[in-house]
PDB file of N, CA and C in Angstrom:
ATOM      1  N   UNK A   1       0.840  -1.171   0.000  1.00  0.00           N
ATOM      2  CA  UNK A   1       0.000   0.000   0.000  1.00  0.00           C
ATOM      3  C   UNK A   1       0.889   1.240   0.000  1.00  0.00           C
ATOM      4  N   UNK A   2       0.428   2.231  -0.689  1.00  0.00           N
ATOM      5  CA  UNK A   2       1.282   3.311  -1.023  1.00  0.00           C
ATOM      6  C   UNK A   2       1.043   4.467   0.004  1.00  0.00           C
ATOM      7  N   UNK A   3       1.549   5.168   1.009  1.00  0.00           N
ATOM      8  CA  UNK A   3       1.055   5.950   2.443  1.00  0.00           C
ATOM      9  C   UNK A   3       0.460   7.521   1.603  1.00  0.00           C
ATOM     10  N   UNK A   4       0.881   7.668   0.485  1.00  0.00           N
ATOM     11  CA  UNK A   4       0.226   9.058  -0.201  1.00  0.00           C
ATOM     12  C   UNK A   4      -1.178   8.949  -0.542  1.00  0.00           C
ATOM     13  N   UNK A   5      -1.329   7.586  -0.830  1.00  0.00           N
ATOM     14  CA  UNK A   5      -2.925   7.339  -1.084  1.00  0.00           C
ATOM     15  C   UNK A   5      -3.444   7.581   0.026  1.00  0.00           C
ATOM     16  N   UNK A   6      -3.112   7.022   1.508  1.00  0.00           N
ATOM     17  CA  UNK A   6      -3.771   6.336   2.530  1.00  0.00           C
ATOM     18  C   UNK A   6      -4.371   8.257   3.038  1.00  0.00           C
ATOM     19  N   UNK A   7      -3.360   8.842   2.864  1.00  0.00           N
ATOM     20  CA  UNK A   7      -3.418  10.445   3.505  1.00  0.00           C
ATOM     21  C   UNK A   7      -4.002  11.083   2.460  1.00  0.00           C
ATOM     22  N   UNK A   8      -3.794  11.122   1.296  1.00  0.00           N
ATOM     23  CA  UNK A   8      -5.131  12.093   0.310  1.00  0.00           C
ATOM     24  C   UNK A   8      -6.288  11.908   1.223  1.00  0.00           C
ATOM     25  N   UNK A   9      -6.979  12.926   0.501  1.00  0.00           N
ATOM     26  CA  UNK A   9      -8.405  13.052   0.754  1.00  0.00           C
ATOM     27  C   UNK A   9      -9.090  13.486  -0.080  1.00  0.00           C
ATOM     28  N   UNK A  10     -10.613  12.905  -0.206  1.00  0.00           N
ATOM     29  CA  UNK A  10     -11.163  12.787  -1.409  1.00  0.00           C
ATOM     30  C   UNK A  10     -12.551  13.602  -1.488  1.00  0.00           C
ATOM     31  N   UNK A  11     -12.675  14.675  -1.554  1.00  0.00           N
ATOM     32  CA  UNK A  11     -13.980  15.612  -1.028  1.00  0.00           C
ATOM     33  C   UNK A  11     -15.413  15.325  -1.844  1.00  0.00           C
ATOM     34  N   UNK A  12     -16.532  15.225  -1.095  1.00  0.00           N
ATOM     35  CA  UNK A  12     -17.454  15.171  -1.917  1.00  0.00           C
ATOM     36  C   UNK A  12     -17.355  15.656  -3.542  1.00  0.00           C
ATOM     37  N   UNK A  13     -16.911  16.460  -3.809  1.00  0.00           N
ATOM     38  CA  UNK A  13     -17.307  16.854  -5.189  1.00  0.00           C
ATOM     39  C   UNK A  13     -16.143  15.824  -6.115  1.00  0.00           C
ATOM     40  N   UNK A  14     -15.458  15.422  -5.722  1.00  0.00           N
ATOM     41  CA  UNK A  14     -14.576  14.460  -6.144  1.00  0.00           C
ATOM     42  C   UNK A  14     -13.281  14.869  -6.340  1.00  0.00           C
ATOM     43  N   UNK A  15     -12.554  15.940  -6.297  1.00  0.00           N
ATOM     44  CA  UNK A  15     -11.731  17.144  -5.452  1.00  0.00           C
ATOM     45  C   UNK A  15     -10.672  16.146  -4.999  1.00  0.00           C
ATOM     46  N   UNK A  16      -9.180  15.567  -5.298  1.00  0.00           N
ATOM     47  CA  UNK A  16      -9.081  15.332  -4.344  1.00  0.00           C
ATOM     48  C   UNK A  16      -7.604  15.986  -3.749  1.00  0.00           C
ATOM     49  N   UNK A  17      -7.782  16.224  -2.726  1.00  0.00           N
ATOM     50  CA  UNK A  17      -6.465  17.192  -1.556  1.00  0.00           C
ATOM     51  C   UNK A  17      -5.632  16.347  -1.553  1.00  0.00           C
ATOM     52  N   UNK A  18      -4.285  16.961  -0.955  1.00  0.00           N
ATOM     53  CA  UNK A  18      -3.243  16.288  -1.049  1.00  0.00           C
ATOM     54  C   UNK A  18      -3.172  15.889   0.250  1.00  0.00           C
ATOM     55  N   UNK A  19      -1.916  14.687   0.801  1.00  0.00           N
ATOM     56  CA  UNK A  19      -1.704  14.493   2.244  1.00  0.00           C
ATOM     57  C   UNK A  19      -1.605  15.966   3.210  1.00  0.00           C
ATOM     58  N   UNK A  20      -0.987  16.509   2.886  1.00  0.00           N
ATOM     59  CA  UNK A  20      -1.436  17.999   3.788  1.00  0.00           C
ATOM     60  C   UNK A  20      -2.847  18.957   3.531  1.00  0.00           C
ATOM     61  N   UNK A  21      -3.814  18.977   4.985  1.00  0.00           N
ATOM     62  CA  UNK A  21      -4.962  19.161   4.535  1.00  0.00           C
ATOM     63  C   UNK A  21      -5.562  19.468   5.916  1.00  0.00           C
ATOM     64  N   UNK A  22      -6.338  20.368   5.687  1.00  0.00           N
ATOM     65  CA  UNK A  22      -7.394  20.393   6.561  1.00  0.00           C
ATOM     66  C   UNK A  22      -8.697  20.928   6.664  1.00  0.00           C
ATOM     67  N   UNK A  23      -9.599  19.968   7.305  1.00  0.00           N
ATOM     68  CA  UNK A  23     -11.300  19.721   7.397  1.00  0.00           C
ATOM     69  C   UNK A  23     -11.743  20.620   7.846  1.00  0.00           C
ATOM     70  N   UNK A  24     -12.223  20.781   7.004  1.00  0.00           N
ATOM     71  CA  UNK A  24     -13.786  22.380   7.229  1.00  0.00           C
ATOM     72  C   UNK A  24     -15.014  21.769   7.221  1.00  0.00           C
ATOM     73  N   UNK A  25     -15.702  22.631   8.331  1.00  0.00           N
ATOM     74  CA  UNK A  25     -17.025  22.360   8.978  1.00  0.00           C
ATOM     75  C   UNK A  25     -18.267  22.907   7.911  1.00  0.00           C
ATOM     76  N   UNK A  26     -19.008  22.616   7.565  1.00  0.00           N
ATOM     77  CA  UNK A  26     -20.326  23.239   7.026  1.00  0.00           C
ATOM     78  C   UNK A  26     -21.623  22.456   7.208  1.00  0.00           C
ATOM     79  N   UNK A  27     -22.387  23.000   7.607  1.00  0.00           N
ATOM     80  CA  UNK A  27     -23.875  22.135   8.085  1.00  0.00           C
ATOM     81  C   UNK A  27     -24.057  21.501   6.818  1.00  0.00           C
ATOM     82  N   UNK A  28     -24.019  21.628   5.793  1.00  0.00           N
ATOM     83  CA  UNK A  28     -24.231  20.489   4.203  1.00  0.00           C
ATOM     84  C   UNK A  28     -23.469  19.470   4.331  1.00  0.00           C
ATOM     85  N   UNK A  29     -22.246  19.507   4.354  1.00  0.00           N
ATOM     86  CA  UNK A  29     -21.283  18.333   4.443  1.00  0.00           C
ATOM     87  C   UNK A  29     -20.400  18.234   5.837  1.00  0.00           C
ATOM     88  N   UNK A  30     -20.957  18.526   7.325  1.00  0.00           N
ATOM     89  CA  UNK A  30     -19.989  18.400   8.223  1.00  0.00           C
ATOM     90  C   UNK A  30     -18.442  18.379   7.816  1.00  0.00           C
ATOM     91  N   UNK A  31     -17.920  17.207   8.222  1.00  0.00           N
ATOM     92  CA  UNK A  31     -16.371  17.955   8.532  1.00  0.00           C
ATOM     93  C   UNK A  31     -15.556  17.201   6.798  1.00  0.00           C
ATOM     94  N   UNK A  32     -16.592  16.441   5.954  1.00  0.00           N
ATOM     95  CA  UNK A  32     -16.088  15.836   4.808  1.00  0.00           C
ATOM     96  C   UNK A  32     -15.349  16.644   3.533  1.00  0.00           C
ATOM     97  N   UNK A  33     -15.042  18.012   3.629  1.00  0.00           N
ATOM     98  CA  UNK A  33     -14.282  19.046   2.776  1.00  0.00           C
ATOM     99  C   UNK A  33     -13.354  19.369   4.088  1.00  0.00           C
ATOM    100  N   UNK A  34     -11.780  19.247   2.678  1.00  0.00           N
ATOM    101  CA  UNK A  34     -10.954  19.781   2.892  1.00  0.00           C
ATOM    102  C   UNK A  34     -10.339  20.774   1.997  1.00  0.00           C
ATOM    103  N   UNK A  35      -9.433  21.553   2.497  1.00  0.00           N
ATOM    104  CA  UNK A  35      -8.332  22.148   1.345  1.00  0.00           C
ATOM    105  C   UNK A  35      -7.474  22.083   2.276  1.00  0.00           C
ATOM    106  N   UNK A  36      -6.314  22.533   1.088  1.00  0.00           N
ATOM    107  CA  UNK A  36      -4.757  22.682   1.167  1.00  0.00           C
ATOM    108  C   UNK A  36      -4.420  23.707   1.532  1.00  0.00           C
ATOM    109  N   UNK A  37      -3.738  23.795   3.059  1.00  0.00           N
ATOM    110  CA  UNK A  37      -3.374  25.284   3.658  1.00  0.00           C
ATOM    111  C   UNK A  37      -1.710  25.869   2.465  1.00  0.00           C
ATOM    112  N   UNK A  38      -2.256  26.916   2.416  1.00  0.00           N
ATOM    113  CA  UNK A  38      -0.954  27.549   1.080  1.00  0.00           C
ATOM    114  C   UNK A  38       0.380  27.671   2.296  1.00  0.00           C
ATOM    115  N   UNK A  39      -0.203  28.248   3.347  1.00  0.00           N
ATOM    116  CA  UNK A  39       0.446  29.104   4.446  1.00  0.00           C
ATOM    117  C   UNK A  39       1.766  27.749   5.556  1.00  0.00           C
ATOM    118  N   UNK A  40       1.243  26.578   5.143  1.00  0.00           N
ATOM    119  CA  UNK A  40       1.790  25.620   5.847  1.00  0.00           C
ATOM    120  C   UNK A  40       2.869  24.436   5.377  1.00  0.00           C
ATOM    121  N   UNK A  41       4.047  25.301   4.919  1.00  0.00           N
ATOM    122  CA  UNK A  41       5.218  24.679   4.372  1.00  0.00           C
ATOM    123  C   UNK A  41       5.643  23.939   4.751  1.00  0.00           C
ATOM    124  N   UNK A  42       5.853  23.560   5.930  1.00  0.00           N
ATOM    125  CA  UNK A  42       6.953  22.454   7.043  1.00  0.00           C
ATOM    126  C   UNK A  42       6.233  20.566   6.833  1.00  0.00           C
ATOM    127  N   UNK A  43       6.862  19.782   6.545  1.00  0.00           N
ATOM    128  CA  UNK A  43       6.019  18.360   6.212  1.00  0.00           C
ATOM    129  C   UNK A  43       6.154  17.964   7.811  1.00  0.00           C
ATOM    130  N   UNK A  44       5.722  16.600   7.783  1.00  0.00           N
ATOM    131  CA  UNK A  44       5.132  15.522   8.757  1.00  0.00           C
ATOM    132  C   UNK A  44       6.827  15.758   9.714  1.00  0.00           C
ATOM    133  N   UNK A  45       7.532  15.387   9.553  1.00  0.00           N
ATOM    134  CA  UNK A  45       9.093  15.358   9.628  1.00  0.00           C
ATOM    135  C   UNK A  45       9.146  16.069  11.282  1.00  0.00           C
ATOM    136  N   UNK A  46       8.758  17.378  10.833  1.00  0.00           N
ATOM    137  CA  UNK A  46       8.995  18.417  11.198  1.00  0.00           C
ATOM    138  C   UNK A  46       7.355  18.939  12.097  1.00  0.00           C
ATOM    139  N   UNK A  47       7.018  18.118  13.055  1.00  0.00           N
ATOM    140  CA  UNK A  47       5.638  18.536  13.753  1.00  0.00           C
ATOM    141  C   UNK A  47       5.582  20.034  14.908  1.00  0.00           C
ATOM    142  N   UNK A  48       6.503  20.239  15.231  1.00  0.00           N
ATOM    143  CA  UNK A  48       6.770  21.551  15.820  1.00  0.00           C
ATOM    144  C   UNK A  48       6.408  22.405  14.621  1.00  0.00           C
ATOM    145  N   UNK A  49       7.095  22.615  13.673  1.00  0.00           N
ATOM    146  CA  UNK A  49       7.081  24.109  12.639  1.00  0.00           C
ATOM    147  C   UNK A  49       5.639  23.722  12.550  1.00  0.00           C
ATOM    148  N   UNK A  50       4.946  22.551  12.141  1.00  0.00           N
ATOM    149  CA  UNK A  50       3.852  22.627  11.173  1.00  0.00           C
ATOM    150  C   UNK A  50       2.506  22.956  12.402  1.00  0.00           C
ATOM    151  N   UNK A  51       3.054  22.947  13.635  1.00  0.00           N
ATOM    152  CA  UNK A  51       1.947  23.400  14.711  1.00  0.00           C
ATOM    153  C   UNK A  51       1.610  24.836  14.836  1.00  0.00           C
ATOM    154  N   UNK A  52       3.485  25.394  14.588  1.00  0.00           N
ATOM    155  CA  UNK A  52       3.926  27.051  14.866  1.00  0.00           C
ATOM    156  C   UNK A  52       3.242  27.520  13.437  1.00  0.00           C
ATOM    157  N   UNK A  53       3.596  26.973  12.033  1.00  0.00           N
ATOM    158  CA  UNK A  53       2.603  27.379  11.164  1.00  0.00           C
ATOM    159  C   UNK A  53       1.078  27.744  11.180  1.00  0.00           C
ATOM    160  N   UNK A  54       0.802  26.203  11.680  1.00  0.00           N
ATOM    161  CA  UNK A  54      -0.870  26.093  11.742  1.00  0.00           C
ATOM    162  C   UNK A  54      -1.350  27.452  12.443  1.00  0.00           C
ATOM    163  N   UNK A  55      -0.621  27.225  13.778  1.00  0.00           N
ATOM    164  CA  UNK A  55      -1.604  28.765  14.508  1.00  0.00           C
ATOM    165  C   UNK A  55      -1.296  29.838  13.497  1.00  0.00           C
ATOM    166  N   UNK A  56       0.121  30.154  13.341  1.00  0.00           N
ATOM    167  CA  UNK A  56      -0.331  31.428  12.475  1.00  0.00           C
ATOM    168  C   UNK A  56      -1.292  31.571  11.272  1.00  0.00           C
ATOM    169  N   UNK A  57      -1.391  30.763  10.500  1.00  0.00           N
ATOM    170  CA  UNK A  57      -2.426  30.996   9.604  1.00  0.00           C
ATOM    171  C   UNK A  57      -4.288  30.357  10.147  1.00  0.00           C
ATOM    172  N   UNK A  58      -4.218  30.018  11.112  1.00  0.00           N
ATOM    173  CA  UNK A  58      -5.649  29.701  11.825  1.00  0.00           C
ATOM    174  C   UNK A  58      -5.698  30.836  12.843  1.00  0.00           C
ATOM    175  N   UNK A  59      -4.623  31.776  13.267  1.00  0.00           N
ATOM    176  CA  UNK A  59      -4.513  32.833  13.884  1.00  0.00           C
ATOM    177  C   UNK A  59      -5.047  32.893  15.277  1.00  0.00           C
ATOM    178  N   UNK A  60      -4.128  31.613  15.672  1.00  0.00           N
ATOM    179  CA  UNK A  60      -4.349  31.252  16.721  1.00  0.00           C
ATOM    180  C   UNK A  60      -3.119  31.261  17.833  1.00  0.00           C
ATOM    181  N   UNK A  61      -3.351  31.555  18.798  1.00  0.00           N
ATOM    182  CA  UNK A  61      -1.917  32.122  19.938  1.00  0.00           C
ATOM    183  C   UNK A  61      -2.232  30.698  21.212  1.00  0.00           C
ATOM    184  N   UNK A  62      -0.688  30.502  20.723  1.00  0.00           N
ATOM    185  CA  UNK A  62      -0.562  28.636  21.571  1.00  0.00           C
ATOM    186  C   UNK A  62       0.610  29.119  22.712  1.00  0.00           C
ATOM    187  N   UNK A  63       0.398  29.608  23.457  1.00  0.00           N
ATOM    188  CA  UNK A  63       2.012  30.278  24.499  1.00  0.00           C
ATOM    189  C   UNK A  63       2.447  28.811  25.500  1.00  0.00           C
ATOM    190  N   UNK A  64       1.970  27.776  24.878  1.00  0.00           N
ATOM    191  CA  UNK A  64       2.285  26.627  25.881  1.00  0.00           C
ATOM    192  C   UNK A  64       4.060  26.053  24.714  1.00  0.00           C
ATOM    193  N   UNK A  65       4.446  25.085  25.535  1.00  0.00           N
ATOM    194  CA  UNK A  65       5.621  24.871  24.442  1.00  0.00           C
ATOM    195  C   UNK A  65       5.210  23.376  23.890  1.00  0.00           C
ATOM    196  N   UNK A  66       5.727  23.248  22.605  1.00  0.00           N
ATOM    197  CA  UNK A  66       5.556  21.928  21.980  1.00  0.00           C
ATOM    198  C   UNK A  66       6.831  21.427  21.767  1.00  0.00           C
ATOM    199  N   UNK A  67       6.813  20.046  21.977  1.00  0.00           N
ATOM    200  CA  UNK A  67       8.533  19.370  21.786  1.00  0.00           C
ATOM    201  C   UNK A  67       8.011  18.499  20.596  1.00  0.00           C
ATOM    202  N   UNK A  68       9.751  18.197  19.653  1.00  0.00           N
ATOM    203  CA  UNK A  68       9.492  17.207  19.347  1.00  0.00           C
ATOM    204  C   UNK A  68       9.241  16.126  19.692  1.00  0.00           C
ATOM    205  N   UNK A  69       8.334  14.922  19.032  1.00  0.00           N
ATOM    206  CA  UNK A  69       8.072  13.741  19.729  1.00  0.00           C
ATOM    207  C   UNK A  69       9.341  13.040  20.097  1.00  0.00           C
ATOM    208  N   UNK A  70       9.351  12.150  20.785  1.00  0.00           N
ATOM    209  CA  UNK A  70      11.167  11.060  20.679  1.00  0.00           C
ATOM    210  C   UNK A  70      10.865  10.380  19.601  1.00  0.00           C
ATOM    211  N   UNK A  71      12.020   9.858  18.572  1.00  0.00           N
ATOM    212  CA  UNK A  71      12.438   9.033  18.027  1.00  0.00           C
ATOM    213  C   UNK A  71      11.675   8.102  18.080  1.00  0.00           C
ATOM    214  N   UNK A  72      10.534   7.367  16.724  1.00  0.00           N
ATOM    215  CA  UNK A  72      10.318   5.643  17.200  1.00  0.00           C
ATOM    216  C   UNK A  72      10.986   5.083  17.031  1.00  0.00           C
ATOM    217  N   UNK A  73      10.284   3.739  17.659  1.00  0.00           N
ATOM    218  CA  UNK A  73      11.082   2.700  18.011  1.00  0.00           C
ATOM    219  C   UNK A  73      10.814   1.969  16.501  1.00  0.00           C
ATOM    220  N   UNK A  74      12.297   1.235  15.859  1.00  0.00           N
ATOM    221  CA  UNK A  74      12.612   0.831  14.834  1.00  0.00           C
ATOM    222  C   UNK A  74      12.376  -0.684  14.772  1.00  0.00           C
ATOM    223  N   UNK A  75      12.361  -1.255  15.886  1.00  0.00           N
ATOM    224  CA  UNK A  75      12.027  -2.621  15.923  1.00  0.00           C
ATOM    225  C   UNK A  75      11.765  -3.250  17.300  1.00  0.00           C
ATOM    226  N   UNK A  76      10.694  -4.013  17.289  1.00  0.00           N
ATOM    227  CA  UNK A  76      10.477  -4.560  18.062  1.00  0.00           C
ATOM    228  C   UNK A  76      11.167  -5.443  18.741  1.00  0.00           C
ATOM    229  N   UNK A  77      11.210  -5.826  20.065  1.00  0.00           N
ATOM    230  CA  UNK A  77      12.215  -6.808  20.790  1.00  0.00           C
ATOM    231  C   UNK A  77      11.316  -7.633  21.214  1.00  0.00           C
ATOM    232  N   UNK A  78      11.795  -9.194  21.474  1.00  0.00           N
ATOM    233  CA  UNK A  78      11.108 -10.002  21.625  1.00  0.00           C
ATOM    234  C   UNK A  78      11.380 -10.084  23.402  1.00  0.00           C
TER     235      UNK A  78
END
């Protein structure tokens, strides 16, 4: 399975968004439309910038601190 498919999204009108995306509310279609924020450069990689992005273009003030996650774990131990 290919992970770009699994993260598109496919909007009612048949539209479909790329893995970076986010769901907008409207009483016609609840939360099933998305678009592509222009404003939100930083990929998956990188979840700090793409939080510090998000608020600024949702224009939203986060004064708490965000860390990166740790490192996963690469393999399981028996």
């Amino acid at each position: 399975m290919h992970w770009a498919w699994v993260l598109r999204h496919h909007n009612p009108d048949c539209h479909w968004v790329g893995d970076k995306h986010k769901h907008r509310w409207t009483e016609g279609a609840g939360d099933k439309e998305a678009d592509e924020p222009q404003d939100i450069m930083a990929g998956v990689t990188d979840p700090v910038l793409v939080w510090t992005q998000f608020c600024a273009e949702a224009r939203i003030r986060h004064d708490g601190r965000l860390k990166a996650p740790p490192p996963g774990q690469e393999v399981l131990s028996a």
